[in-house]
C-alpha atoms as a PDB file:
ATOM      1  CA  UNK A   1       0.000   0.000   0.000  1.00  0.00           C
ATOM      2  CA  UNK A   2       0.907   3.223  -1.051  1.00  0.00           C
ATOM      3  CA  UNK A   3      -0.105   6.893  -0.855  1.00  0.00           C
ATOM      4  CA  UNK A   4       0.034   8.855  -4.840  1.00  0.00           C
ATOM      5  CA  UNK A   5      -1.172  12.386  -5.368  1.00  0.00           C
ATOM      6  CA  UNK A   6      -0.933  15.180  -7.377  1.00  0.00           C
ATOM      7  CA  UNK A   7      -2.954  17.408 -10.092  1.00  0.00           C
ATOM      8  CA  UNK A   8      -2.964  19.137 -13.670  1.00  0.00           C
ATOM      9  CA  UNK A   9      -3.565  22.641 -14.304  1.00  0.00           C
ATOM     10  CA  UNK A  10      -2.215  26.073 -14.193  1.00  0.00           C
ATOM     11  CA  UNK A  11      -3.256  27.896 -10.466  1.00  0.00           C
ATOM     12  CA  UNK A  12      -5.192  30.506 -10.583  1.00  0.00           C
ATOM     13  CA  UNK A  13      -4.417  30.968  -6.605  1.00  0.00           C
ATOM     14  CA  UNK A  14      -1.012  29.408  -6.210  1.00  0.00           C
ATOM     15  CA  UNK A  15      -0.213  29.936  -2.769  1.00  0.00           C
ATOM     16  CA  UNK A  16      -3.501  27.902  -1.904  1.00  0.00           C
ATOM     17  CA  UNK A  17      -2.777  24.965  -4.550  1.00  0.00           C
ATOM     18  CA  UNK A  18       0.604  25.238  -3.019  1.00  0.00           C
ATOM     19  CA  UNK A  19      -0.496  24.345   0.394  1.00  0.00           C
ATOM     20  CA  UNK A  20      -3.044  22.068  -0.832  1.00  0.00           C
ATOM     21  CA  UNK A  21      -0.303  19.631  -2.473  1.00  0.00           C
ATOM     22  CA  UNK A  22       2.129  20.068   0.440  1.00  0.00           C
ATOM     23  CA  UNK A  23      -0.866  19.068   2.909  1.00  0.00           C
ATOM     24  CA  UNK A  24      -1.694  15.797   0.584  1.00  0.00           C
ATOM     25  CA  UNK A  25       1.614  14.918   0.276  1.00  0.00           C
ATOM     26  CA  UNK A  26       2.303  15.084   4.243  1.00  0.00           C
ATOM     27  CA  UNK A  27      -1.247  13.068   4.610  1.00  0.00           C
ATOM     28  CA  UNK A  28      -0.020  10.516   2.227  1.00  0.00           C
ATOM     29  CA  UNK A  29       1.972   9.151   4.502  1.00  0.00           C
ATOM     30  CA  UNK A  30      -0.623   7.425   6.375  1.00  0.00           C
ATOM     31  CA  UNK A  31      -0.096   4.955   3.169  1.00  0.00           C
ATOM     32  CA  UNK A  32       3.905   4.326   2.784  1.00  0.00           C
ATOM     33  CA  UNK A  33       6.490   5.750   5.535  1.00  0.00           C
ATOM     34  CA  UNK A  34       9.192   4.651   3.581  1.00  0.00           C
ATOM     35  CA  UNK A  35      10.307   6.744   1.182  1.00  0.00           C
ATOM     36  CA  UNK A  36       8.667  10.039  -0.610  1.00  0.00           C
ATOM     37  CA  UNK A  37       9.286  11.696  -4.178  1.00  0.00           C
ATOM     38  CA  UNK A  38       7.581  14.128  -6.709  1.00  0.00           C
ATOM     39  CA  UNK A  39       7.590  14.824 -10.543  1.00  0.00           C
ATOM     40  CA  UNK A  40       6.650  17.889 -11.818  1.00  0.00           C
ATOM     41  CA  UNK A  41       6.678  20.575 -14.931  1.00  0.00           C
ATOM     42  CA  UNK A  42       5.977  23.936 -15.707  1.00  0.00           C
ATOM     43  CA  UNK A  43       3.897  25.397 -18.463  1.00  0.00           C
ATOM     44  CA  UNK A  44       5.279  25.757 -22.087  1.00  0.00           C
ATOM     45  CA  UNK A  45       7.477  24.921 -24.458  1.00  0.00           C
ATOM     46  CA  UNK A  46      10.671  25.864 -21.968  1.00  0.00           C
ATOM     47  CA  UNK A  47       9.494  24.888 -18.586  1.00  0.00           C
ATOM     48  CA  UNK A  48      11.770  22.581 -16.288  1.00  0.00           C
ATOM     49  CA  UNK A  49      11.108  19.349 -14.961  1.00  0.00           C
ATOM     50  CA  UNK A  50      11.346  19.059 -10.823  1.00  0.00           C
ATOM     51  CA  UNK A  51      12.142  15.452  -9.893  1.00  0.00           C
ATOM     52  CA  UNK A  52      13.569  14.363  -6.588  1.00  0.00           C
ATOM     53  CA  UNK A  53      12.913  11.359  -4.338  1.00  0.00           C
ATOM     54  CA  UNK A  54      14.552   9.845  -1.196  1.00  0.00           C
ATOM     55  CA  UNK A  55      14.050   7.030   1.550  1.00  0.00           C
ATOM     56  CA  UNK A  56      12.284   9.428   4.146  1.00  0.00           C
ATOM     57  CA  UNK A  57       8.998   9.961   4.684  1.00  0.00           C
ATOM     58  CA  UNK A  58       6.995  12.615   2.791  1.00  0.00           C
ATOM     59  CA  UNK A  59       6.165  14.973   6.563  1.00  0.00           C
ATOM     60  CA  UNK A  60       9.875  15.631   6.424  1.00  0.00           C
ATOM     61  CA  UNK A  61      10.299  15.344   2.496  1.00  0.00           C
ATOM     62  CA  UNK A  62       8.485  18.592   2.044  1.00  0.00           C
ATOM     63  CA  UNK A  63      10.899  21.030   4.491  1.00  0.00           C
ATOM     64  CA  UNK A  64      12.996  19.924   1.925  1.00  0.00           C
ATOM     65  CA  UNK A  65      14.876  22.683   0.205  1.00  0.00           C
ATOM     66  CA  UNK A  66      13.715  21.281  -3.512  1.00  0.00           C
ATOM     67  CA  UNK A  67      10.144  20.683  -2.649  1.00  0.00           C
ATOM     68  CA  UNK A  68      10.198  24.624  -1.971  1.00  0.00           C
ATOM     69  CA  UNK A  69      10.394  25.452  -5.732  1.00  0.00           C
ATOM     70  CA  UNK A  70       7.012  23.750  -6.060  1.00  0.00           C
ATOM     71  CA  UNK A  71       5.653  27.690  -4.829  1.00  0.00           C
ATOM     72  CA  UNK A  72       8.494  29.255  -6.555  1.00  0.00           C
ATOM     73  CA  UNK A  73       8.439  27.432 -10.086  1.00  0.00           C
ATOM     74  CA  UNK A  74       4.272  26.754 -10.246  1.00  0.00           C
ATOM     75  CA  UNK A  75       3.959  23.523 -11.911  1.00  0.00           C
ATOM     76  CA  UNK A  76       0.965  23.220 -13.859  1.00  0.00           C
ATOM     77  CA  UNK A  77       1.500  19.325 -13.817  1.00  0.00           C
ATOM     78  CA  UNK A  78       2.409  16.998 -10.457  1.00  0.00           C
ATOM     79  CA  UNK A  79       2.853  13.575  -9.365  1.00  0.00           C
ATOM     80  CA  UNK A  80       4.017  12.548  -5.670  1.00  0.00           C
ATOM     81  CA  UNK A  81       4.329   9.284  -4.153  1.00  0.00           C
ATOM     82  CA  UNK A  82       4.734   8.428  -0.663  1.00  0.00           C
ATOM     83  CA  UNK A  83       6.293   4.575  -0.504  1.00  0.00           C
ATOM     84  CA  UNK A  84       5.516   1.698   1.694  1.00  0.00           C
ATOM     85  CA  UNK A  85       7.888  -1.229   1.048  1.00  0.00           C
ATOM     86  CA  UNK A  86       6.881  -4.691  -0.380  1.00  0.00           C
ATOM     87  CA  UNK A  87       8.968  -6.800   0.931  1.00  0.00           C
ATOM     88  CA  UNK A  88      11.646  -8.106  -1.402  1.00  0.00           C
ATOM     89  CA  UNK A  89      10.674  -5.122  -3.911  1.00  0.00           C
ATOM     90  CA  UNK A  90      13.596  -3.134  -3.266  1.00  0.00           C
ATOM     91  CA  UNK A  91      15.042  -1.304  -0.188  1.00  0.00           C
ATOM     92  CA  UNK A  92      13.995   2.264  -0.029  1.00  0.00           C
ATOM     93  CA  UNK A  93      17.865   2.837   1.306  1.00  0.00           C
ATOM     94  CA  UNK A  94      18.688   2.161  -2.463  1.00  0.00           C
ATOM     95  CA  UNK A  95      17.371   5.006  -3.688  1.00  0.00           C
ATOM     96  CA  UNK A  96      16.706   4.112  -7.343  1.00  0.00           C
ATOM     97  CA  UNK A  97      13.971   1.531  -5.531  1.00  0.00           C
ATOM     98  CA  UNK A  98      12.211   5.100  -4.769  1.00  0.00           C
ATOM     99  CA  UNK A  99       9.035   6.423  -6.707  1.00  0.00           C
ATOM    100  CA  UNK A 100       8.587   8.020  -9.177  1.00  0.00           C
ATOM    101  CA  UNK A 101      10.255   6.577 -12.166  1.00  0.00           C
ATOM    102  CA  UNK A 102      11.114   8.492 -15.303  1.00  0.00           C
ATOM    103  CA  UNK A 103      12.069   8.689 -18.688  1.00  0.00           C
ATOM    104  CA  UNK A 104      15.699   8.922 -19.059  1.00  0.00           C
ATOM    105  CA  UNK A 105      15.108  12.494 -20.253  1.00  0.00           C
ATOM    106  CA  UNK A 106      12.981  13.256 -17.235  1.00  0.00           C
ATOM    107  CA  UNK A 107       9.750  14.121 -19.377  1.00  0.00           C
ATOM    108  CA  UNK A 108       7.731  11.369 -18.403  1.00  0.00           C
ATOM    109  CA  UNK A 109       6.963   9.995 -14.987  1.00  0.00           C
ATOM    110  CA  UNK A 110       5.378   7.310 -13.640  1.00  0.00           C
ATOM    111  CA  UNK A 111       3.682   6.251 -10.003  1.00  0.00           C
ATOM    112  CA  UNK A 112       2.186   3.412  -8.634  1.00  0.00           C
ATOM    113  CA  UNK A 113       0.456   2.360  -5.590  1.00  0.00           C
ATOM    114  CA  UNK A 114      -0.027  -1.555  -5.832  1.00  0.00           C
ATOM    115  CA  UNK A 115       1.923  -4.760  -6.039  1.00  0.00           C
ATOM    116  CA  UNK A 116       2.487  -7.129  -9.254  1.00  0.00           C
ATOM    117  CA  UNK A 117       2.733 -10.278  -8.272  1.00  0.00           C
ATOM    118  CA  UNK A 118       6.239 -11.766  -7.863  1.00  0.00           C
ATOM    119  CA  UNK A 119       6.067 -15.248  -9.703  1.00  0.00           C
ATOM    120  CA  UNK A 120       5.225 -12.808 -12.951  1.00  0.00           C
ATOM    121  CA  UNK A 121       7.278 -10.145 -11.679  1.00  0.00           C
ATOM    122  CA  UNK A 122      10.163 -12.238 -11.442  1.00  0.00           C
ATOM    123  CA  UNK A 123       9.448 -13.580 -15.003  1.00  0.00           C
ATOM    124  CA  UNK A 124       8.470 -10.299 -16.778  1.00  0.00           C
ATOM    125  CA  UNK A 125      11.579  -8.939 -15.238  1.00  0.00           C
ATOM    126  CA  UNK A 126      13.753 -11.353 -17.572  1.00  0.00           C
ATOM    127  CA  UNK A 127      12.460  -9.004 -20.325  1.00  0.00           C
ATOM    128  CA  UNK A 128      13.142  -5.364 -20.224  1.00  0.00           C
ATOM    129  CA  UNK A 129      16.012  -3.792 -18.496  1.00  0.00           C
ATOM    130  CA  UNK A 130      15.744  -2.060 -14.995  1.00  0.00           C
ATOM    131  CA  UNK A 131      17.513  -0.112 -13.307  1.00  0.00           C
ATOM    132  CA  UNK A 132      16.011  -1.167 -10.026  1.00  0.00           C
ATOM    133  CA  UNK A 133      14.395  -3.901  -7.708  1.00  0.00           C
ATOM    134  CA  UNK A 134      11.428  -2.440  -7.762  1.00  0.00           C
ATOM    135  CA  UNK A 135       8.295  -3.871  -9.309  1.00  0.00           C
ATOM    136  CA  UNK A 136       6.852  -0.562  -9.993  1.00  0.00           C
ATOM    137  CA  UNK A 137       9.551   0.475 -12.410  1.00  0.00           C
ATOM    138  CA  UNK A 138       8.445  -2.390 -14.757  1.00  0.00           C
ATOM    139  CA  UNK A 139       5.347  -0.384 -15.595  1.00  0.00           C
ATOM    140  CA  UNK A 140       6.920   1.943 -16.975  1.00  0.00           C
ATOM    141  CA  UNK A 141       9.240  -0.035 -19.180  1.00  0.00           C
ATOM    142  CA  UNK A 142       6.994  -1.960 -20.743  1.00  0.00           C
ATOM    143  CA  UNK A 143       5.042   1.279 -21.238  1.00  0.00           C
ATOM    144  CA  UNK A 144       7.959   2.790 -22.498  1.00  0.00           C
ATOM    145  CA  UNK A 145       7.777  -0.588 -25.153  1.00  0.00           C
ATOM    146  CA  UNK A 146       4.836  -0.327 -25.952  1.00  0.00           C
ATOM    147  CA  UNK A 147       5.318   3.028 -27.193  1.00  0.00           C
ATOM    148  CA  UNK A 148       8.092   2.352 -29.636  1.00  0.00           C
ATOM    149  CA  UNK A 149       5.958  -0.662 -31.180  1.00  0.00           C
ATOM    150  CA  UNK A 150       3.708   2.018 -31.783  1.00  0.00           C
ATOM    151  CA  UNK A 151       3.534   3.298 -35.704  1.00  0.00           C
ATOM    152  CA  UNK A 152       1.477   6.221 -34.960  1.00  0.00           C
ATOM    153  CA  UNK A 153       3.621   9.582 -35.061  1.00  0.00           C
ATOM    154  CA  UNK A 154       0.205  10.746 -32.312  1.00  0.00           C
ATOM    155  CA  UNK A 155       1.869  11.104 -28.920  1.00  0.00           C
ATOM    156  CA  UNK A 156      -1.572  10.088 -27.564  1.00  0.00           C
ATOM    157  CA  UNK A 157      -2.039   7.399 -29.539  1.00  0.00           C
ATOM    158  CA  UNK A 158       1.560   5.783 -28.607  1.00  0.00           C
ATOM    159  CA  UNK A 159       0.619   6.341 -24.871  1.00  0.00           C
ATOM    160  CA  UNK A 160      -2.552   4.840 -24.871  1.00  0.00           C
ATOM    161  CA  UNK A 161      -0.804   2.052 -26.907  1.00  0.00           C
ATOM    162  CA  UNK A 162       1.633   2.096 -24.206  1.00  0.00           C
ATOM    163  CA  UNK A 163      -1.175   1.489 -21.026  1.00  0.00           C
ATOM    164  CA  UNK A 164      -3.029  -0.881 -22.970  1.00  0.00           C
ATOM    165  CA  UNK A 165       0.365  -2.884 -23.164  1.00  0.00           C
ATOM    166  CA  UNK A 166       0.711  -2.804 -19.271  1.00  0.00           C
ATOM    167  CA  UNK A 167      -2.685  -4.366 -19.538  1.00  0.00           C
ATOM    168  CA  UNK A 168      -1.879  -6.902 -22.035  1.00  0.00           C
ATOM    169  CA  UNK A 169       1.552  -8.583 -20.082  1.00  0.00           C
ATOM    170  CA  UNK A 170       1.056  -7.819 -16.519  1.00  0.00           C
ATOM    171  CA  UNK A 171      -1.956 -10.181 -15.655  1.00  0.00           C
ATOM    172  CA  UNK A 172      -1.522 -10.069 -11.785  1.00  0.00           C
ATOM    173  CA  UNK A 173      -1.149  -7.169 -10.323  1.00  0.00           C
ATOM    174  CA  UNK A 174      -2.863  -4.570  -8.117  1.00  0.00           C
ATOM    175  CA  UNK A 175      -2.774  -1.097  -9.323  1.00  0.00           C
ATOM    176  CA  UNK A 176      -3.497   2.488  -9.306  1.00  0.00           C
ATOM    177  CA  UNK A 177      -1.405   4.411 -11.699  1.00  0.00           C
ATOM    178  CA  UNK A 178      -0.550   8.157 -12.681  1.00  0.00           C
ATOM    179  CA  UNK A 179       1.437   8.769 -15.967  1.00  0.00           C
ATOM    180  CA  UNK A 180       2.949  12.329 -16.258  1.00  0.00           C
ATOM    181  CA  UNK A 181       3.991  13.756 -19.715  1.00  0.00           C
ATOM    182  CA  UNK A 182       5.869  16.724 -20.758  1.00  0.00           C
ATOM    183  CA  UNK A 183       5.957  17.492 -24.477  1.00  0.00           C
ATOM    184  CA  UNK A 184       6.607  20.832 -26.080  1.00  0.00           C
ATOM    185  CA  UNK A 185       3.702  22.648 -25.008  1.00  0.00           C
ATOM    186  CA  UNK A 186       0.653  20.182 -24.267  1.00  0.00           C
ATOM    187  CA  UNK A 187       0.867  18.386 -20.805  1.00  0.00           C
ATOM    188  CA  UNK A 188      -0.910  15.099 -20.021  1.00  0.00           C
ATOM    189  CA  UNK A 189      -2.170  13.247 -16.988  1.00  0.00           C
ATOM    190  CA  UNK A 190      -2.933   8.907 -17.067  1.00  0.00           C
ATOM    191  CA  UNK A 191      -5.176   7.839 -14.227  1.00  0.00           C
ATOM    192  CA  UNK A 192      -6.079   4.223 -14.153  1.00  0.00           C
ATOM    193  CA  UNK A 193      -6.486   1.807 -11.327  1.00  0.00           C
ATOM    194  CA  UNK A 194      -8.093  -2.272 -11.351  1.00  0.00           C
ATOM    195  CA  UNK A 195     -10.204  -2.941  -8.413  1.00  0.00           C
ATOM    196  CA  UNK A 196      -7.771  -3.921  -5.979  1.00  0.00           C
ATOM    197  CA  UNK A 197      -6.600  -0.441  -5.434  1.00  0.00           C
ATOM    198  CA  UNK A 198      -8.302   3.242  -4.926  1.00  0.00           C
ATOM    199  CA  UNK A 199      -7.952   6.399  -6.891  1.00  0.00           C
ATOM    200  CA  UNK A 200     -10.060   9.091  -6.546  1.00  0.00           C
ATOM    201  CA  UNK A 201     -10.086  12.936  -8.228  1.00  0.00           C
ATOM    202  CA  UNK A 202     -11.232  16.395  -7.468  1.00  0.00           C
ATOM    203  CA  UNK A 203     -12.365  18.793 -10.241  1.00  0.00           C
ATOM    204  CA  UNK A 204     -11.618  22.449  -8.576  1.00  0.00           C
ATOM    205  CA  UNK A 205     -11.258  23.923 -12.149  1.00  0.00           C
ATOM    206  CA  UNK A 206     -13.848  27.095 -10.910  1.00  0.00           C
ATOM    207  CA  UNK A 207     -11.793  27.757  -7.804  1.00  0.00           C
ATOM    208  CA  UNK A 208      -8.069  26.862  -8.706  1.00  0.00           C
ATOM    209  CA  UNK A 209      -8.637  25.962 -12.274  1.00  0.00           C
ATOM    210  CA  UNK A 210      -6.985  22.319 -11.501  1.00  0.00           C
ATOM    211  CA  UNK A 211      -7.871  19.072 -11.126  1.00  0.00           C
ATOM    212  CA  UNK A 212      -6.033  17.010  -8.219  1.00  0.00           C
ATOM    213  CA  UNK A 213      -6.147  13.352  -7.598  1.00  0.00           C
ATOM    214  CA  UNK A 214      -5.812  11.286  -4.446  1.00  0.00           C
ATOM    215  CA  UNK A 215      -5.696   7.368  -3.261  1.00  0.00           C
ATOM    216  CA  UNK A 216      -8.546   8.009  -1.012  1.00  0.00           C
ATOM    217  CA  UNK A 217     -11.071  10.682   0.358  1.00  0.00           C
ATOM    218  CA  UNK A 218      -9.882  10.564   3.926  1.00  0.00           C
ATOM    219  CA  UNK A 219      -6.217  12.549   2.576  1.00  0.00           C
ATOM    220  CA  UNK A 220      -8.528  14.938   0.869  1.00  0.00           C
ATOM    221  CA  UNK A 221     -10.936  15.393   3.644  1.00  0.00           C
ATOM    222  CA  UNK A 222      -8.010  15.560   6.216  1.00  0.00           C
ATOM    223  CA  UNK A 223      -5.342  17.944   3.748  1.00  0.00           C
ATOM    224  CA  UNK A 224      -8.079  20.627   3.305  1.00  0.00           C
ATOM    225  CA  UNK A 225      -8.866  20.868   6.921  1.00  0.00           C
ATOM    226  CA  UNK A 226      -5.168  21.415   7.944  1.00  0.00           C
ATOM    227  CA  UNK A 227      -4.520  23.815   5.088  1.00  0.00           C
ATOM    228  CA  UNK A 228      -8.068  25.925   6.360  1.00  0.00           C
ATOM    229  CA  UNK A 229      -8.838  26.913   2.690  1.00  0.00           C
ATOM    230  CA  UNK A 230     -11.855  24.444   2.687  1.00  0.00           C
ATOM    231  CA  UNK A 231     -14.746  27.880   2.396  1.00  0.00           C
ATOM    232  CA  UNK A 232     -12.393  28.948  -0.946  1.00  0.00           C
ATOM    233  CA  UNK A 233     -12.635  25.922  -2.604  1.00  0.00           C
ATOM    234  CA  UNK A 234     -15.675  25.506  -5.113  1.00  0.00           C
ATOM    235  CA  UNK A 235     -15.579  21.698  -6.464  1.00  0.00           C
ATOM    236  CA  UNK A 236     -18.515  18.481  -6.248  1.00  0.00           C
ATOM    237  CA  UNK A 237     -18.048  15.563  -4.357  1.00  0.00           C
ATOM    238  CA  UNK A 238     -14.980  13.604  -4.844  1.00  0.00           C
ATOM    239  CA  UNK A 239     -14.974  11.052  -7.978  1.00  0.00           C
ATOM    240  CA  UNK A 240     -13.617   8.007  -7.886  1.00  0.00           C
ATOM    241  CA  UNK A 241     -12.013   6.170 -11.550  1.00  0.00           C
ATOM    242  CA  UNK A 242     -13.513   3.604 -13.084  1.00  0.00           C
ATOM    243  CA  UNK A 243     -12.016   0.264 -13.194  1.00  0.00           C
ATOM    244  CA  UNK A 244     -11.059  -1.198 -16.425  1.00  0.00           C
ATOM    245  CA  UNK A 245     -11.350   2.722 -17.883  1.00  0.00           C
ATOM    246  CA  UNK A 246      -8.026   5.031 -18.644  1.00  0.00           C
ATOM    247  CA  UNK A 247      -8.797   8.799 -17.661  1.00  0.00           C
ATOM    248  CA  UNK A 248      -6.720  11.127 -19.562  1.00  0.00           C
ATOM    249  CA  UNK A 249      -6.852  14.918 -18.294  1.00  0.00           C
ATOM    250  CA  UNK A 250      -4.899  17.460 -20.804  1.00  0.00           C
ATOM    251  CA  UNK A 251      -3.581  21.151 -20.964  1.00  0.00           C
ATOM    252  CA  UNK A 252      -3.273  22.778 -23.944  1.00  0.00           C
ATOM    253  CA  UNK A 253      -1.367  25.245 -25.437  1.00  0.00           C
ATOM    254  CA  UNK A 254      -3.613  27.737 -24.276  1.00  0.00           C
ATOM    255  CA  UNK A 255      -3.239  26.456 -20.815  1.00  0.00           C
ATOM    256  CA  UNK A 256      -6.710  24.853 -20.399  1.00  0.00           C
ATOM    257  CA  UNK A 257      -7.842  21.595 -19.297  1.00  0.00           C
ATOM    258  CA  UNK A 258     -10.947  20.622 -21.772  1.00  0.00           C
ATOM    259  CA  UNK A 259     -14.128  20.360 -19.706  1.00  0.00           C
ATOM    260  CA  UNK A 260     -14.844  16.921 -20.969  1.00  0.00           C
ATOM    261  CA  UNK A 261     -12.647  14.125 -19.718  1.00  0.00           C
ATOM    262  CA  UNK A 262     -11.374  11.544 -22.088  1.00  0.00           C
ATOM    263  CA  UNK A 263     -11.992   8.426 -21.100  1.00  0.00           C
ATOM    264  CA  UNK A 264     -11.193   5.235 -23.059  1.00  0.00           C
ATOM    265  CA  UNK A 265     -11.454   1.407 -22.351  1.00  0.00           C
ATOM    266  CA  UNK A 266      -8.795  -0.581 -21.319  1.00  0.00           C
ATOM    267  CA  UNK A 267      -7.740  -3.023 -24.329  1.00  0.00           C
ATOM    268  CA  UNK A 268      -5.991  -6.595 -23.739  1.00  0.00           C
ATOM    269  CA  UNK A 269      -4.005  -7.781 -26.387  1.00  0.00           C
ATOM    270  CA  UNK A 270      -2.291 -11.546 -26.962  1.00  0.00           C
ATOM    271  CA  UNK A 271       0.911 -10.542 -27.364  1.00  0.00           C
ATOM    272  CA  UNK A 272       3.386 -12.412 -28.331  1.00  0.00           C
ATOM    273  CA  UNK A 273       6.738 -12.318 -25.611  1.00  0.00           C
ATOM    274  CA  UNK A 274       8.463  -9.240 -26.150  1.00  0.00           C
ATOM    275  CA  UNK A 275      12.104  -8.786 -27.026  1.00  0.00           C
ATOM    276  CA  UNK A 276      14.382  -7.897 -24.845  1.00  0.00           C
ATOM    277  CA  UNK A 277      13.754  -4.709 -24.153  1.00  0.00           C
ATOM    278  CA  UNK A 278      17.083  -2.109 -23.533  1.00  0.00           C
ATOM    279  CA  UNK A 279      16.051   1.312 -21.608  1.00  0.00           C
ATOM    280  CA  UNK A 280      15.452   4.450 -23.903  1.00  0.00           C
ATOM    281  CA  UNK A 281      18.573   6.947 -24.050  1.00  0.00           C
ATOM    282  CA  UNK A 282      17.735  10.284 -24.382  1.00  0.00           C
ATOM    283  CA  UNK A 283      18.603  13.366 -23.661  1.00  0.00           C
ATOM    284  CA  UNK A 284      16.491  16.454 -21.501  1.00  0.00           C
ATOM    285  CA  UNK A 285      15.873  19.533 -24.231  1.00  0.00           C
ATOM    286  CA  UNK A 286      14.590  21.730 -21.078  1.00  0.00           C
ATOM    287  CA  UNK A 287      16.338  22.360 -17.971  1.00  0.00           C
ATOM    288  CA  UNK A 288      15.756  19.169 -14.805  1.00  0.00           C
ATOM    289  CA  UNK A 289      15.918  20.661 -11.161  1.00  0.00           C
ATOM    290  CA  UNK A 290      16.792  17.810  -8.766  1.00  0.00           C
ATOM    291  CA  UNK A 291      19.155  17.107  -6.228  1.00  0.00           C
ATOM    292  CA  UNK A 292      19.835  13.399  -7.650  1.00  0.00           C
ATOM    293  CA  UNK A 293      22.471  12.600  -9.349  1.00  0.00           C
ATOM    294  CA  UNK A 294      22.573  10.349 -12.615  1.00  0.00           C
ATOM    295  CA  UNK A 295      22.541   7.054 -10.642  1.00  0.00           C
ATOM    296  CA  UNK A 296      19.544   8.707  -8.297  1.00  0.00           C
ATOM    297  CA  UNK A 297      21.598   9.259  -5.163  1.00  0.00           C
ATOM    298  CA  UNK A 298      20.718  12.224  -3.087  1.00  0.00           C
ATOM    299  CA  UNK A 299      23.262  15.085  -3.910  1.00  0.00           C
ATOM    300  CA  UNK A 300      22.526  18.009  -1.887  1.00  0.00           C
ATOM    301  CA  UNK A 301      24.371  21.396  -2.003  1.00  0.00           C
ATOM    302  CA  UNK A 302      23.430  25.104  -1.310  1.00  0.00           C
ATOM    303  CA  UNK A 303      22.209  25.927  -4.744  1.00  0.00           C
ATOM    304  CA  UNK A 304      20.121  29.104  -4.892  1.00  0.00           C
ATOM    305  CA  UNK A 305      16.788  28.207  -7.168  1.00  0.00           C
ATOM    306  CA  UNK A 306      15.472  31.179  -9.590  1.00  0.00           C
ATOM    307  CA  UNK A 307      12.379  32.173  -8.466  1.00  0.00           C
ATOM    308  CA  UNK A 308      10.029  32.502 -11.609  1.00  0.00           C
ATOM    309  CA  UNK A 309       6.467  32.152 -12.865  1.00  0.00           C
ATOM    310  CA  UNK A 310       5.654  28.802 -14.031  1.00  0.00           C
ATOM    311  CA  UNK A 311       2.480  29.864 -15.315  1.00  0.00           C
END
């Protein structure tokens, strides 16, 4: 069991969105203790990529000096994790056992509250290079596959290819998943879950002009009274995914979210076994501010952050 959070969307109030994502994150940990880490972007064409992750848990993560420039650099795009160890899925002292998981080039991440099972873990595992012990990090690989076997030049289309494939080879698992994307302007958000594990959103579009997602109402409930910004807030009832459905919440290039939310059904495929699959080498076009270094180890000077205007 672990706690995953975040949102899409530019703020129109960002010192309240601010403390509503710090407050989540901290009440997260009532779902993993082990180990905390976030993924993040800015708006447009040249905004950075936050990433950062280590084995503490996510009440102490966040007087971190790097979860700071979540105010200061206004992400319009967020995914945090707060980790509870599996046992024999990888020791959160390791740090590359730590959620999230990216992209080599840091524009897509990837978290996951749930468990495959090991028997097909173990198997699967045989298949596609990892840079860690962690089952969660297989997700994204064969996501990551199921991309490149993808002949559409639509970066939708190849990402919905790429879910679908974690459908089609992991058979036992438990899962709620969130699937971050940076591309040159546009910004997209994954949500999808089986019923073994909860995922739940909140559309406050009218009073923040984002849309946040949680593993379960009692965070929510608990973040917003800490925070005491409950009375500014204008959103319905919380709204839990669908099983066997992939939600896909966008921002444009004009820096909305469309009011409709795509949804699209989960398709299983009999695949044949993949290849060996190598990781994808490539290299960030936009500036990464992290405090790991290439291997993931916590590297942590006295770096002064710009302070700009993400949005």
């Amino acid at each position: 069991m672990c706690g995953i959070t975040g949102f899409i969307g530019c703020s129109k109030k960002p010192i309240h969105s601010y403390q509503l994502i710090t407050k989540l994150f901290e009440k997260s940990e009532v779902r993993g203790t082990d180990a905390a880490g976030f993924w993040a972007t800015q708006n447009g064409k040249n905004g950075k990529v936050l990433y950062h992750k280590e084995p503490v848990r996510s009440s102490k993560f966040i007087k971190n000096e790097i979860w700071k420039q979540v105010f200061n650099l206004n992400p319009n795009l967020m995914l945090a994790h707060a980790r509870r160890v599996t046992k024999g899925m990888g020791q959160p002292s390791f740090n590359e056992n730590n959620h999230p998981f990216t992209s080599t080039d840091r524009s897509k991440g990837l978290i996951h509250n749930g468990k495959i099972n090991e028997s097909e873990y173990l198997t699967l595992k045989e298949q596609y290079q990892l840079n860690s012990d962690c089952d969660s990090e297989l997700l994204l690989r064969i996501f990551e596959a199921g991309e490149a076997s993808c002949d559409s030049s639509e970066s939708e289309v190849r990402s919905l290819f790429g879910i679908n494939r974690i459908h089609s080879v992991v058979n036992e698992a438990q899962m709620a998943v969130a699937i971050g994307e940076r591309h040159d302007e546009d910004r997209n958000l994954w949500l999808f879950r089986n019923e073994h594990r909860p995922l739940w959103i909140a559309d406050v579009r009218e009073s923040l002009g984002q849309i946040f997602f949680v593993s379960e109402p009692s965070v929510w409930e608990k973040a917003l009274y800490e925070c005491n910004i409950r009375c500014s807030l204008v959103f319905k009832s919380l709204i839990e995914v669908s099983t066997n459905e992939i939600w896909l919440f966008k921002i444009t290039k004009a820096n909305h979210i469309p009011e409709d939310v795509k949804k699209y059904k989960i398709h299983k495929e009999n695949l044949e076994k993949d290849k060996y699959f190598e990781i994808i080498k490539k290299h960030s076009l936009f500036e990464v501010v992290t405090e790991l270094n290439d291997k993931e180890q916590v590297v942590k000077d006295s770096q002064e952050y710009d302070i700009v205007s993400g949005c």
